[in-house]
C-alpha atoms as a PDB file:
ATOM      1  CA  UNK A   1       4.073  38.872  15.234  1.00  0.00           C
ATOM      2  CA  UNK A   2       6.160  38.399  11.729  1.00  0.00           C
ATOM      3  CA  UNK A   3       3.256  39.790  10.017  1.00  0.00           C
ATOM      4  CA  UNK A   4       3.388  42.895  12.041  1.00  0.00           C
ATOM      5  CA  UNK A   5       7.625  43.105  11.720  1.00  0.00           C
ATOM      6  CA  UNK A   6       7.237  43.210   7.892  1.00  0.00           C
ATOM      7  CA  UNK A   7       4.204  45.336   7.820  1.00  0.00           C
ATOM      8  CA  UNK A   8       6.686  47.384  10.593  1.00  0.00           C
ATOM      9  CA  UNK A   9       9.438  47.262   7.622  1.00  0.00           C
ATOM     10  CA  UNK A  10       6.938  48.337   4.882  1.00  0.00           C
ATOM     11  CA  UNK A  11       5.918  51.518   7.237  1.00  0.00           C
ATOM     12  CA  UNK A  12       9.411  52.103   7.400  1.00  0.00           C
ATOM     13  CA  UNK A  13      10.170  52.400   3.646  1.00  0.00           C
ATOM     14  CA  UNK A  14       7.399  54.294   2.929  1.00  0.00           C
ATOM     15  CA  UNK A  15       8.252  56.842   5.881  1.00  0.00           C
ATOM     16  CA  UNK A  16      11.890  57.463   4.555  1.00  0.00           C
ATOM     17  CA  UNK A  17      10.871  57.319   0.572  1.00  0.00           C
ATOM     18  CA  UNK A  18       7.833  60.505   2.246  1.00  0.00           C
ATOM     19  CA  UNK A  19      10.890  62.083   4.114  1.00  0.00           C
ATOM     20  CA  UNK A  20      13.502  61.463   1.623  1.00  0.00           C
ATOM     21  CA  UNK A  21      11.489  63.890  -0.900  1.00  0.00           C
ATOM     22  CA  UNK A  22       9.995  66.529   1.481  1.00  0.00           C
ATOM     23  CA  UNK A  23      13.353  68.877   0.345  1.00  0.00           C
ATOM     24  CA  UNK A  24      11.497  69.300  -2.785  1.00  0.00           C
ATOM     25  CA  UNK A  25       8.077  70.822  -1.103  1.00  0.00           C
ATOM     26  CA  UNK A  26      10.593  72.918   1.645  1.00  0.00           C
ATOM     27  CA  UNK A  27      12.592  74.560  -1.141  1.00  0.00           C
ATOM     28  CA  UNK A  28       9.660  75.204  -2.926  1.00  0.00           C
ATOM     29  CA  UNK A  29       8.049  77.093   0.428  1.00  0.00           C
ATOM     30  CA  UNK A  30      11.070  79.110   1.568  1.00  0.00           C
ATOM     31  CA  UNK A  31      10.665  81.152  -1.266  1.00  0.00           C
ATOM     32  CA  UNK A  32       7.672  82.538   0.933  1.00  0.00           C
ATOM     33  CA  UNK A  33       8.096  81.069   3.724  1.00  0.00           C
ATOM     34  CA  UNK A  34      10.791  81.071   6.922  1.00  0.00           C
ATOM     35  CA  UNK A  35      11.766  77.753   8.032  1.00  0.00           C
ATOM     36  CA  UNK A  36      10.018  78.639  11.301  1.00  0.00           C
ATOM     37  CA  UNK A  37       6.917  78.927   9.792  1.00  0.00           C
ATOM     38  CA  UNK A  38       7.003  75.556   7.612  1.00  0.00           C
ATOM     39  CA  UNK A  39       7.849  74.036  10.662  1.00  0.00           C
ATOM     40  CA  UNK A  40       4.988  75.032  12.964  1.00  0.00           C
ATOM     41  CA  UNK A  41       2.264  75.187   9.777  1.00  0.00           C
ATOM     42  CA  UNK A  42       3.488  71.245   9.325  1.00  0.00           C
ATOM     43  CA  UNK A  43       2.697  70.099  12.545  1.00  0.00           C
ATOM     44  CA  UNK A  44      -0.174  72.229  13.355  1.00  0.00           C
ATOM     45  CA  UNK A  45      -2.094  70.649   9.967  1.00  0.00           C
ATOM     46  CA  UNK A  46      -0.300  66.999  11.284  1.00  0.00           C
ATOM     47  CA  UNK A  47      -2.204  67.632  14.443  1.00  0.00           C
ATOM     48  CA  UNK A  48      -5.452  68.757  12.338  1.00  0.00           C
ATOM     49  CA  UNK A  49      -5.311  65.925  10.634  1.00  0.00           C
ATOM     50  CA  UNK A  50      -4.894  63.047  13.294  1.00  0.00           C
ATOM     51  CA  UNK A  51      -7.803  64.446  15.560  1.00  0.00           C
ATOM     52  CA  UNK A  52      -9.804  64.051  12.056  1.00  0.00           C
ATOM     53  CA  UNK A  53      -8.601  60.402  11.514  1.00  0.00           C
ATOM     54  CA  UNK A  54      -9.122  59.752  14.962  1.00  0.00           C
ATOM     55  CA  UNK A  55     -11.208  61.800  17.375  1.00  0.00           C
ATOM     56  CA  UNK A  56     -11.183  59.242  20.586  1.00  0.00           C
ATOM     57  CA  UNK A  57      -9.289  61.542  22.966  1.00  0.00           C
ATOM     58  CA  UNK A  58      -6.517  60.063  24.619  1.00  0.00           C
ATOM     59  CA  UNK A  59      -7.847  58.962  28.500  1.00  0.00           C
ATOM     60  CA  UNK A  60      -5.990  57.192  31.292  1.00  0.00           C
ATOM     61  CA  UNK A  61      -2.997  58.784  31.364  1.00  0.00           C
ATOM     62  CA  UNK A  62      -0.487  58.596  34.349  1.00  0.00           C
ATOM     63  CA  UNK A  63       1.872  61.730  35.181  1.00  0.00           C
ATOM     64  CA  UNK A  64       5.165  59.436  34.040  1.00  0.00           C
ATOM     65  CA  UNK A  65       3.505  58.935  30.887  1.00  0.00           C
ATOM     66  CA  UNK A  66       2.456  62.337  30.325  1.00  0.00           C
ATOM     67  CA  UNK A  67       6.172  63.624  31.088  1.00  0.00           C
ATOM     68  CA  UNK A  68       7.386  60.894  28.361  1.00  0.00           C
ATOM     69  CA  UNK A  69       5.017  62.183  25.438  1.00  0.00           C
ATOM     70  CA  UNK A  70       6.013  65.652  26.235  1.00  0.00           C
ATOM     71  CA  UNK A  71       9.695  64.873  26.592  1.00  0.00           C
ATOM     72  CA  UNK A  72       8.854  63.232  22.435  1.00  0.00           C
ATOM     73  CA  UNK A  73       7.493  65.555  21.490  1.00  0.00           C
ATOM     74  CA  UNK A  74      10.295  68.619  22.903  1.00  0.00           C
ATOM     75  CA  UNK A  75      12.785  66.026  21.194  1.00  0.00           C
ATOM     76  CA  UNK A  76      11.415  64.625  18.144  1.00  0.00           C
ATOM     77  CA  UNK A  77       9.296  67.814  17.052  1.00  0.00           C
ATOM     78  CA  UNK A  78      10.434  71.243  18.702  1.00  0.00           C
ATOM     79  CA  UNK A  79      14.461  70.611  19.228  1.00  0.00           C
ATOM     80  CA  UNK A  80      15.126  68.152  16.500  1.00  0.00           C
ATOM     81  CA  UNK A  81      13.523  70.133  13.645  1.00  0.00           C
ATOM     82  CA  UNK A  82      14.973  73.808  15.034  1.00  0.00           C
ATOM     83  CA  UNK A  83      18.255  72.422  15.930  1.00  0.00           C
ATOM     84  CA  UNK A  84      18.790  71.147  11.618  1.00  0.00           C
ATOM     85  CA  UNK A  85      17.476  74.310  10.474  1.00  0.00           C
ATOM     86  CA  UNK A  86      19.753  76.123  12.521  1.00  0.00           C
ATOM     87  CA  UNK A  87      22.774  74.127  11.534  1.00  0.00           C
ATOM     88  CA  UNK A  88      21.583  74.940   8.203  1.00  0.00           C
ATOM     89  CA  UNK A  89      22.113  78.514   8.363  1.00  0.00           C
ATOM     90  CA  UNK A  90      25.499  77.613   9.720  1.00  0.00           C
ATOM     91  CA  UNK A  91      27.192  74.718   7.405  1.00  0.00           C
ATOM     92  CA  UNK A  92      26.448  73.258   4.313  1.00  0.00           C
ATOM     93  CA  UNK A  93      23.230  71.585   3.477  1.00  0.00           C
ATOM     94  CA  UNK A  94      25.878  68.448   2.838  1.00  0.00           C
ATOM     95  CA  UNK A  95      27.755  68.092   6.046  1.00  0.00           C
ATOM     96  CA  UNK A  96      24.060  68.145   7.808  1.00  0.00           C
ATOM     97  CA  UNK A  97      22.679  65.597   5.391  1.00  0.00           C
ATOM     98  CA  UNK A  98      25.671  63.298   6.040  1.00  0.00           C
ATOM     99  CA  UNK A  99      25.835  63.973   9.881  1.00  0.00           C
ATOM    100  CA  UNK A 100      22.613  63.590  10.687  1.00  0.00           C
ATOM    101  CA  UNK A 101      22.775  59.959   8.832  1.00  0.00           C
ATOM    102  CA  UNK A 102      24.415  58.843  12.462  1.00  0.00           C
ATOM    103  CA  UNK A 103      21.558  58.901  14.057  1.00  0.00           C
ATOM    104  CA  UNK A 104      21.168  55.308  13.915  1.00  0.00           C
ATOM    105  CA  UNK A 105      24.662  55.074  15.604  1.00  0.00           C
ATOM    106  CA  UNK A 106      23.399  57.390  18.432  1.00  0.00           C
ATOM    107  CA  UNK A 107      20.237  54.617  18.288  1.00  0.00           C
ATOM    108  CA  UNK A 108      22.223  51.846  18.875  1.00  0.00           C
ATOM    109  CA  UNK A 109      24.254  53.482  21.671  1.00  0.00           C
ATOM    110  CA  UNK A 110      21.414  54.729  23.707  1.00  0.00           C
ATOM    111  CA  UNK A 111      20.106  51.356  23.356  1.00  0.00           C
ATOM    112  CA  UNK A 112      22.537  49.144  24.604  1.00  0.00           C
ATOM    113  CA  UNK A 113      22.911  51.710  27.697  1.00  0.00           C
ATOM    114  CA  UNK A 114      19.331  51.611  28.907  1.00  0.00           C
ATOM    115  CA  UNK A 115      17.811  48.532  27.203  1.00  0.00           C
ATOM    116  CA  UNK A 116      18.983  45.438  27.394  1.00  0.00           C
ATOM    117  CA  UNK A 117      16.535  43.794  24.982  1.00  0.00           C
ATOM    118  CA  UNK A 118      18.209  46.111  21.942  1.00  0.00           C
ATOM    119  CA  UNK A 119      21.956  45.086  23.186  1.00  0.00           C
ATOM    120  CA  UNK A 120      22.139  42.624  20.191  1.00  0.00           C
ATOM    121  CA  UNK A 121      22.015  46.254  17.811  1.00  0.00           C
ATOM    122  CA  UNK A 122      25.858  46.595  18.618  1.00  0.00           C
ATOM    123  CA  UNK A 123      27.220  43.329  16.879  1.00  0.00           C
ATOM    124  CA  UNK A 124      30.421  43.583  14.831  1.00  0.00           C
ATOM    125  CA  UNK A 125      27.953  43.885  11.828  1.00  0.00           C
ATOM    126  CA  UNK A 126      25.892  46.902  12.257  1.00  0.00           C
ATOM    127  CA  UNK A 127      29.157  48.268  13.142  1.00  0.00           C
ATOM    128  CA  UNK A 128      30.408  47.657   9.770  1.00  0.00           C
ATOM    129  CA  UNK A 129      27.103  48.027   7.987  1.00  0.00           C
ATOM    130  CA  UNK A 130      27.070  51.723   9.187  1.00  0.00           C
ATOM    131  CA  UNK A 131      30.498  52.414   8.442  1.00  0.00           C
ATOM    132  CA  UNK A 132      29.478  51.392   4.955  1.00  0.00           C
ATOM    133  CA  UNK A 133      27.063  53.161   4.668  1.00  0.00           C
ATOM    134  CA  UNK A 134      27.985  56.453   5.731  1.00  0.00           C
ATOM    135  CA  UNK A 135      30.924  56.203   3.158  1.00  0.00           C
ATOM    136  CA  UNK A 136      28.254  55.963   0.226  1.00  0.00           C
ATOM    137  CA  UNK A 137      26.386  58.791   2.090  1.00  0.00           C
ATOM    138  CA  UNK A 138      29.623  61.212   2.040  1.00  0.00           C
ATOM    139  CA  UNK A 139      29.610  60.329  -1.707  1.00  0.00           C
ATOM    140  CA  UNK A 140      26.098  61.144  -2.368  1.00  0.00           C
ATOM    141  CA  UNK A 141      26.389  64.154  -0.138  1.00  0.00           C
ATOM    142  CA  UNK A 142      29.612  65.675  -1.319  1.00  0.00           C
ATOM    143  CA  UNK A 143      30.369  64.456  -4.720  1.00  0.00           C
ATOM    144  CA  UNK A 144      33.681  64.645  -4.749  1.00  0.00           C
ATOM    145  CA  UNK A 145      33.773  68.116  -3.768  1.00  0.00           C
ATOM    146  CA  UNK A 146      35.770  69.601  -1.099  1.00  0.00           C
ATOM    147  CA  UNK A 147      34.409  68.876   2.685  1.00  0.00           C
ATOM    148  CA  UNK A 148      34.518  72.165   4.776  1.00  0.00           C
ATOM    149  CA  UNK A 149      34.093  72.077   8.679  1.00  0.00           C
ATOM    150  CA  UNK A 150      32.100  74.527  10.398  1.00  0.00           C
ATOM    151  CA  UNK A 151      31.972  73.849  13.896  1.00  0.00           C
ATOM    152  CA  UNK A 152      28.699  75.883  14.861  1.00  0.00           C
ATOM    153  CA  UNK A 153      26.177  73.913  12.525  1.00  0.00           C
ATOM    154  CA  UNK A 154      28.387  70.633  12.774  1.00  0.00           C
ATOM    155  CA  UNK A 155      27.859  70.358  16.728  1.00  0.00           C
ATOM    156  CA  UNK A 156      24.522  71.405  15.821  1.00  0.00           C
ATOM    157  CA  UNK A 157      23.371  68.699  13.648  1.00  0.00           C
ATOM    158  CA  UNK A 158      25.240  66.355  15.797  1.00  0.00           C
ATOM    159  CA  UNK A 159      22.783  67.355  18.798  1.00  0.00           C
ATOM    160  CA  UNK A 160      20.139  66.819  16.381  1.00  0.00           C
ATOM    161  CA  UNK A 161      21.074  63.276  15.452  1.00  0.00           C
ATOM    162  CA  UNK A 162      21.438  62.870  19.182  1.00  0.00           C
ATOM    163  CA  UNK A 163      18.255  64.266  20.140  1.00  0.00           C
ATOM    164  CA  UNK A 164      16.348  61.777  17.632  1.00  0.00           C
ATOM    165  CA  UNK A 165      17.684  59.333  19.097  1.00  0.00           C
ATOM    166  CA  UNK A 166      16.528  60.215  22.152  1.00  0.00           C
ATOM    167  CA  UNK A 167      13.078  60.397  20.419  1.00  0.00           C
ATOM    168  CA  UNK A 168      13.503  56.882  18.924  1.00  0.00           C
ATOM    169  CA  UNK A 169      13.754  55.427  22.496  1.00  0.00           C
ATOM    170  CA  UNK A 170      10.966  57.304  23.763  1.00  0.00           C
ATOM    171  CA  UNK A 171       8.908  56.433  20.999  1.00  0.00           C
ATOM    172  CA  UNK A 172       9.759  52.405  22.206  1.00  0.00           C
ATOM    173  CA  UNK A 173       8.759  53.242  25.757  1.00  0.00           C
ATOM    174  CA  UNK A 174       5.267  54.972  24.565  1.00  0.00           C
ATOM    175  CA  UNK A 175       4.716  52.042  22.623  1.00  0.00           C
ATOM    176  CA  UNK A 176       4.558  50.144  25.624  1.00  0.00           C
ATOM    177  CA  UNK A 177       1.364  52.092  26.568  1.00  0.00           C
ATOM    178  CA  UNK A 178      -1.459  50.408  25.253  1.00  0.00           C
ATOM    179  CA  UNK A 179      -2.312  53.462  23.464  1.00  0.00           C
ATOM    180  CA  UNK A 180      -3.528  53.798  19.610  1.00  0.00           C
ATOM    181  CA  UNK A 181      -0.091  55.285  17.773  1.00  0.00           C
ATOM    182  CA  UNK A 182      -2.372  57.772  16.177  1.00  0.00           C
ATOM    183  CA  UNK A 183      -3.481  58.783  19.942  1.00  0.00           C
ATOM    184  CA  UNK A 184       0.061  59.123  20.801  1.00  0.00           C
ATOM    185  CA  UNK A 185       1.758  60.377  17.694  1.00  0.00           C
ATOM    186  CA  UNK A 186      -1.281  63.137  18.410  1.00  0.00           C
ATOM    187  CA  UNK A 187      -0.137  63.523  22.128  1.00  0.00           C
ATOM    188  CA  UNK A 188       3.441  64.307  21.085  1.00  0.00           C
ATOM    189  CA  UNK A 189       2.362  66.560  18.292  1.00  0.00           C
ATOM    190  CA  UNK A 190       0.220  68.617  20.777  1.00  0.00           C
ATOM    191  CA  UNK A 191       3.160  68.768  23.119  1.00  0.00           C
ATOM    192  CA  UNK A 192       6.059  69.634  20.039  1.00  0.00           C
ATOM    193  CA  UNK A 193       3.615  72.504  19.087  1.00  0.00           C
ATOM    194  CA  UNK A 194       3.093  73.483  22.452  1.00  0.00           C
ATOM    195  CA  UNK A 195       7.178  73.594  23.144  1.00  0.00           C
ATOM    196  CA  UNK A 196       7.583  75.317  19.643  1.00  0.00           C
ATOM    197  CA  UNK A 197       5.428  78.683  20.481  1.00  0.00           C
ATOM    198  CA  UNK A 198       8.144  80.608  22.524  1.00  0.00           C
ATOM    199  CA  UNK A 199      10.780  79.974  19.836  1.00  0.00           C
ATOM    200  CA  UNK A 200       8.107  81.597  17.383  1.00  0.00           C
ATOM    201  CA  UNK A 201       9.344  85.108  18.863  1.00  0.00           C
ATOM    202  CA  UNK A 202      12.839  84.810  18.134  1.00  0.00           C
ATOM    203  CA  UNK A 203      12.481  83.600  14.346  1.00  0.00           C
ATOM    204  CA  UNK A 204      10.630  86.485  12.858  1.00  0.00           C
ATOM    205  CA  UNK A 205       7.279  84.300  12.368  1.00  0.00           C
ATOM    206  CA  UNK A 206       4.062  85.786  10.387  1.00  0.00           C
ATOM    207  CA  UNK A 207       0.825  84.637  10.429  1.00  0.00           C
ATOM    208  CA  UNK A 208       0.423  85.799   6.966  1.00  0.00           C
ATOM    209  CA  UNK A 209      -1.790  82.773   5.522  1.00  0.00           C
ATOM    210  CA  UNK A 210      -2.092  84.962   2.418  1.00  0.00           C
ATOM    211  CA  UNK A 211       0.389  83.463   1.024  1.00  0.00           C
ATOM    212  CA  UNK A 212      -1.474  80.033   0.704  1.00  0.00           C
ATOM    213  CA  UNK A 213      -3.475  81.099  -1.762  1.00  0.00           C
ATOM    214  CA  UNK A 214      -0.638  80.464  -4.182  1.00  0.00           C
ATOM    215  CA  UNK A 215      -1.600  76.815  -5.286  1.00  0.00           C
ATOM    216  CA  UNK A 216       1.933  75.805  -4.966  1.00  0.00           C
ATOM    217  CA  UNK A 217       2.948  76.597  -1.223  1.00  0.00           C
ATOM    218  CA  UNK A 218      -0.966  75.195  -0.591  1.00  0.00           C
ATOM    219  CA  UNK A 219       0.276  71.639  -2.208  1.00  0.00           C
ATOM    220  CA  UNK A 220       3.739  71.620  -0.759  1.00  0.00           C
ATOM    221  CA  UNK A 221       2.500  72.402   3.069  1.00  0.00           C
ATOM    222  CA  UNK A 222      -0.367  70.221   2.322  1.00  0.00           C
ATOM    223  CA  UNK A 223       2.027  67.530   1.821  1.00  0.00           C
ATOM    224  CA  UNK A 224       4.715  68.507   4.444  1.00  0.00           C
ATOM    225  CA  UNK A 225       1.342  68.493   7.209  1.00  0.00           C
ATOM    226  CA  UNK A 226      -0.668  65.491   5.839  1.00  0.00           C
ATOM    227  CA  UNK A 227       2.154  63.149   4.363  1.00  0.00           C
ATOM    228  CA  UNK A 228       5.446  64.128   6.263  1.00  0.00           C
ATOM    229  CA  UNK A 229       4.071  64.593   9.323  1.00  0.00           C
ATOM    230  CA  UNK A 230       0.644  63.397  10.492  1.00  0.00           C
ATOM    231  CA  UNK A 231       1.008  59.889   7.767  1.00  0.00           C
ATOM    232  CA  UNK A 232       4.951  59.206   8.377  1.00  0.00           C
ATOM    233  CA  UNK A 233       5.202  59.792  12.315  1.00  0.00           C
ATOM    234  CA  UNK A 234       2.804  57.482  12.456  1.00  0.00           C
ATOM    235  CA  UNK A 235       3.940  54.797  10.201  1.00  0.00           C
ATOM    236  CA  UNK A 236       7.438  55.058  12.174  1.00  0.00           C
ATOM    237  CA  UNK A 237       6.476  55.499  15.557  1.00  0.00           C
ATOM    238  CA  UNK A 238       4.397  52.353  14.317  1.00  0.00           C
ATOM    239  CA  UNK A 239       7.712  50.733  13.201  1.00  0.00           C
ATOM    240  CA  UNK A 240       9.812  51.562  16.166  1.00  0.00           C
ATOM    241  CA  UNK A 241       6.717  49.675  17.874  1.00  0.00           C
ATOM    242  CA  UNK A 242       7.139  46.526  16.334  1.00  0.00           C
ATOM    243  CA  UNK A 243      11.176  46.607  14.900  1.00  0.00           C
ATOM    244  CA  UNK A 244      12.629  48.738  17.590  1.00  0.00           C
ATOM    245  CA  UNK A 245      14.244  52.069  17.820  1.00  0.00           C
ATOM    246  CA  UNK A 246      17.678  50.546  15.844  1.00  0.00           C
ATOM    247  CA  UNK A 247      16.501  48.461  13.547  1.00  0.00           C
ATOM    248  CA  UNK A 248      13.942  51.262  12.308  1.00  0.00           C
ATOM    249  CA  UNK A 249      16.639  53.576  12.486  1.00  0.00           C
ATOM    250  CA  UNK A 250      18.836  52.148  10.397  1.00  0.00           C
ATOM    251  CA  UNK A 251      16.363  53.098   7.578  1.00  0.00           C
ATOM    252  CA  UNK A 252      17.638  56.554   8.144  1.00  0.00           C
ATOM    253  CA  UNK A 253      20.599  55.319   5.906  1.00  0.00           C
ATOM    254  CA  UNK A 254      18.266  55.713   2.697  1.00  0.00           C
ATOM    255  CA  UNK A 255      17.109  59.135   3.188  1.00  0.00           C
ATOM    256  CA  UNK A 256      19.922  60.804   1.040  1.00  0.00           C
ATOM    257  CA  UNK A 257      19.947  57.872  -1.688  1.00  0.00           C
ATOM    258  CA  UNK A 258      15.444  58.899  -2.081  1.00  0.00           C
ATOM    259  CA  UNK A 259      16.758  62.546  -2.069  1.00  0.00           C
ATOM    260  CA  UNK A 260      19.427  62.279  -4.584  1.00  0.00           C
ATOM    261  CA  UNK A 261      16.744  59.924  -6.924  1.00  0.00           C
ATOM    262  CA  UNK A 262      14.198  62.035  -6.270  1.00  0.00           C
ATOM    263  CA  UNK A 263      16.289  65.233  -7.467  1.00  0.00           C
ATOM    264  CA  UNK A 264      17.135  63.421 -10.662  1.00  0.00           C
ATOM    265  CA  UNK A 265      13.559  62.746 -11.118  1.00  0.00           C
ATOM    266  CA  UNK A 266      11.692  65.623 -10.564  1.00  0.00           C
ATOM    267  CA  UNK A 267      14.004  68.480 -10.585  1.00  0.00           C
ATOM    268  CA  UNK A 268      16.319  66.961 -13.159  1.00  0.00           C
ATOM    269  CA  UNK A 269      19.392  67.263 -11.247  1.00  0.00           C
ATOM    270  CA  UNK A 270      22.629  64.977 -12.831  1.00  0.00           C
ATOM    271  CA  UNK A 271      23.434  61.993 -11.193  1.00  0.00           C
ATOM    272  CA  UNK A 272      27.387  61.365 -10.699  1.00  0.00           C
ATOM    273  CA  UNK A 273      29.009  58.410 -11.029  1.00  0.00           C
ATOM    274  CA  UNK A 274      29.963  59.047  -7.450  1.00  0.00           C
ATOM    275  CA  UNK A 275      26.264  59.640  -6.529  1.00  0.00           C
ATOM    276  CA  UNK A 276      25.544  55.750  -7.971  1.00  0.00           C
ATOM    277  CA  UNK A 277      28.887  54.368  -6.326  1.00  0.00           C
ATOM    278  CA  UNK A 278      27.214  55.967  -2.562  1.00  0.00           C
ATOM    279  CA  UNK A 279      23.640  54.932  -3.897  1.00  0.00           C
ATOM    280  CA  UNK A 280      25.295  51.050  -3.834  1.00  0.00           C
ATOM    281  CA  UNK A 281      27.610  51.632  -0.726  1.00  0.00           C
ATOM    282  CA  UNK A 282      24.743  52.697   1.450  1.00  0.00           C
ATOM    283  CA  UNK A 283      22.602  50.193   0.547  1.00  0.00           C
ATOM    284  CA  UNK A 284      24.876  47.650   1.302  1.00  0.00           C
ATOM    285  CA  UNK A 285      25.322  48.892   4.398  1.00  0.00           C
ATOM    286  CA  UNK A 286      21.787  48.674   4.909  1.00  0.00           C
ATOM    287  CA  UNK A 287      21.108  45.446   3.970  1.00  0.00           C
ATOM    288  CA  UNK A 288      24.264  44.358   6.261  1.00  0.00           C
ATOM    289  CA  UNK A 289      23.041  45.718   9.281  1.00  0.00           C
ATOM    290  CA  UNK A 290      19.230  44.749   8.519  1.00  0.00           C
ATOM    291  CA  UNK A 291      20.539  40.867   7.792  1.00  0.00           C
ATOM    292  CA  UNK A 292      22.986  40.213  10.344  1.00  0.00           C
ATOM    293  CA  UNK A 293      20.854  41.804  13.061  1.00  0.00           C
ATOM    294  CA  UNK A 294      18.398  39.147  12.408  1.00  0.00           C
ATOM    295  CA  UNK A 295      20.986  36.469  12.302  1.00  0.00           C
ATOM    296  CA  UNK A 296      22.491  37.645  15.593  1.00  0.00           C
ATOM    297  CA  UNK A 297      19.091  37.465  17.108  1.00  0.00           C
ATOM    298  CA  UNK A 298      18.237  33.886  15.469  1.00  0.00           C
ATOM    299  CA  UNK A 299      21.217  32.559  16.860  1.00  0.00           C
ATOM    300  CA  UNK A 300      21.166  34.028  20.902  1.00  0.00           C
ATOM    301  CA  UNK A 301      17.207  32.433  20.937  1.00  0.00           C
ATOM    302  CA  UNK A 302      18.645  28.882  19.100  1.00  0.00           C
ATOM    303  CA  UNK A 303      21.175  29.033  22.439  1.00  0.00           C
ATOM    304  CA  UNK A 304      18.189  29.840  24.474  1.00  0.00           C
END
């Protein structure tokens, strides 16, 4: 069972280092692309992709379960995914970056209402760990420039980082299954696909699959379907299986330090001292909340 929580906190890192960098391919696609379309292309080529990997259909289903994949996949695919490119149209790229970094909070909340075995996730601890750590994400994410409130996307991305957390906990309860992840993760695609046709009308979507004959939107949706989607939902729903919805959360925490590397890296962006001091900060917090869950839970079983 350790083996399978560090392989769970391996899938983890290499989900958020995948999602940390998938700005990079997006911006590179909206240049032809509406964030509609990137959207449903991604998850459409996940879905391709898993049923490759792994034909076996999914069998034996029960009506509760069925309800719970599609109430994943509304959450975690269709209404997560619209609801942050909205906000994006409404606020700055920043304030959703740093807002959606609560999702872990959101975790832990949801958690400790309708599970009792994650009620340890709200010690003193990963209260301060995540107060840590979204003060090194407002540093990474703002830079010392000046924060400006727009309600409309705010609430927005708020409901976002609400509605994956809602997605975490599913994930937990489909884990309980008996199911393959990649059967499931494929279940929830189908059903996030399914829920994401009737927006299709309302965001001007094209078909037009001309325009992946340019090598570089071929690459970057290539890596949005195969890596960010198909590979990572399965590597976290996978970690969520064997850490549980908080703990894997918490990971969220290092998606804007991987995007502010990986802009220095590839795109050559400068990286402010402020930038390193919220690089540090949040992965304190991290490592705060990571450590003293684990003690917390080492010292309620010594009691037992």
């Amino acid at each position: 069972m350790e083996d399978k929580k560090g392989i769970g906190h391996i899938a983890a890192v290499i989900t958020i280092f995948i999602w940390g960098t998938t700005f990079i391919s997006t911006k590179v696609l909206l240049k032809d692309f509406q964030p509609v379309e990137i959207l449903f292309f991604r998850f459409v080529l996940g879905l391709a992709a898993l049923l490759i990997v792994y034909p076996k259909p999914l069998k034996g289903t029960t009506k509760q379960q069925e309800l719970t994949f599609a109430a994943a996949g509304l959450c975690g695919i269709t209404l997560y995914y619209l609801l942050e490119n909205i906000a994006l149209t409404f606020t700055m790229a920043s304030n959703v970056g740093v807002i959606l970094s609560i999702a872990p909070f959101f975790t832990a909340i949801l958690s400790f209402t309708v599970s009792k075995g994650e009620r340890t996730g709200l010690s003193l601890n990963f209260f301060a760990g995540f107060v840590i750590a979204m003060a090194g994400i407002c540093l990474i994410s703002f830079g010392g420039s000046k924060v400006q409130v727009n309600p409309a996307g705010d609430l927005l991305a708020v409901i976002a980082a609400l509605v994956w957390a809602v997605y975490s906990l599913l994930t937990k309860k489909i884990s309980g299954f008996g199911f393959s992840t990649i059967q499931t993760t494929r279940r929830v695609f189908a059903y996030g696909i399914l829920f994401m046709i009737p927006a299709l009308f309302f965001f001007d979507f094209k078909w037009d699959l001309a325009r992946l004959t340019n090598m570089g939107n071929l690459l970057n949706l290539l890596f949005l379907g195969l890596g960010a989607s198909a590979l990572c939902f399965v590597t976290w729903n996978f970690s969520v299986k064997h850490l549980g919805p908080v703990k894997t959360s918490i990971y969220i925490y290092m998606v804007p330090v991987i995007t502010v590397t990986a802009s220095a890296l590839i795109l050559k962006e400068r990286i402010t001292g402020l930038a390193i001091l919220g690089t540090a900060l949040t992965l304190a917090g991290l490592l705060l909340s990571e450590m003293k869950l684990d003690f917390f839970r080492r010292k309620k079983s010594n009691r037992e």
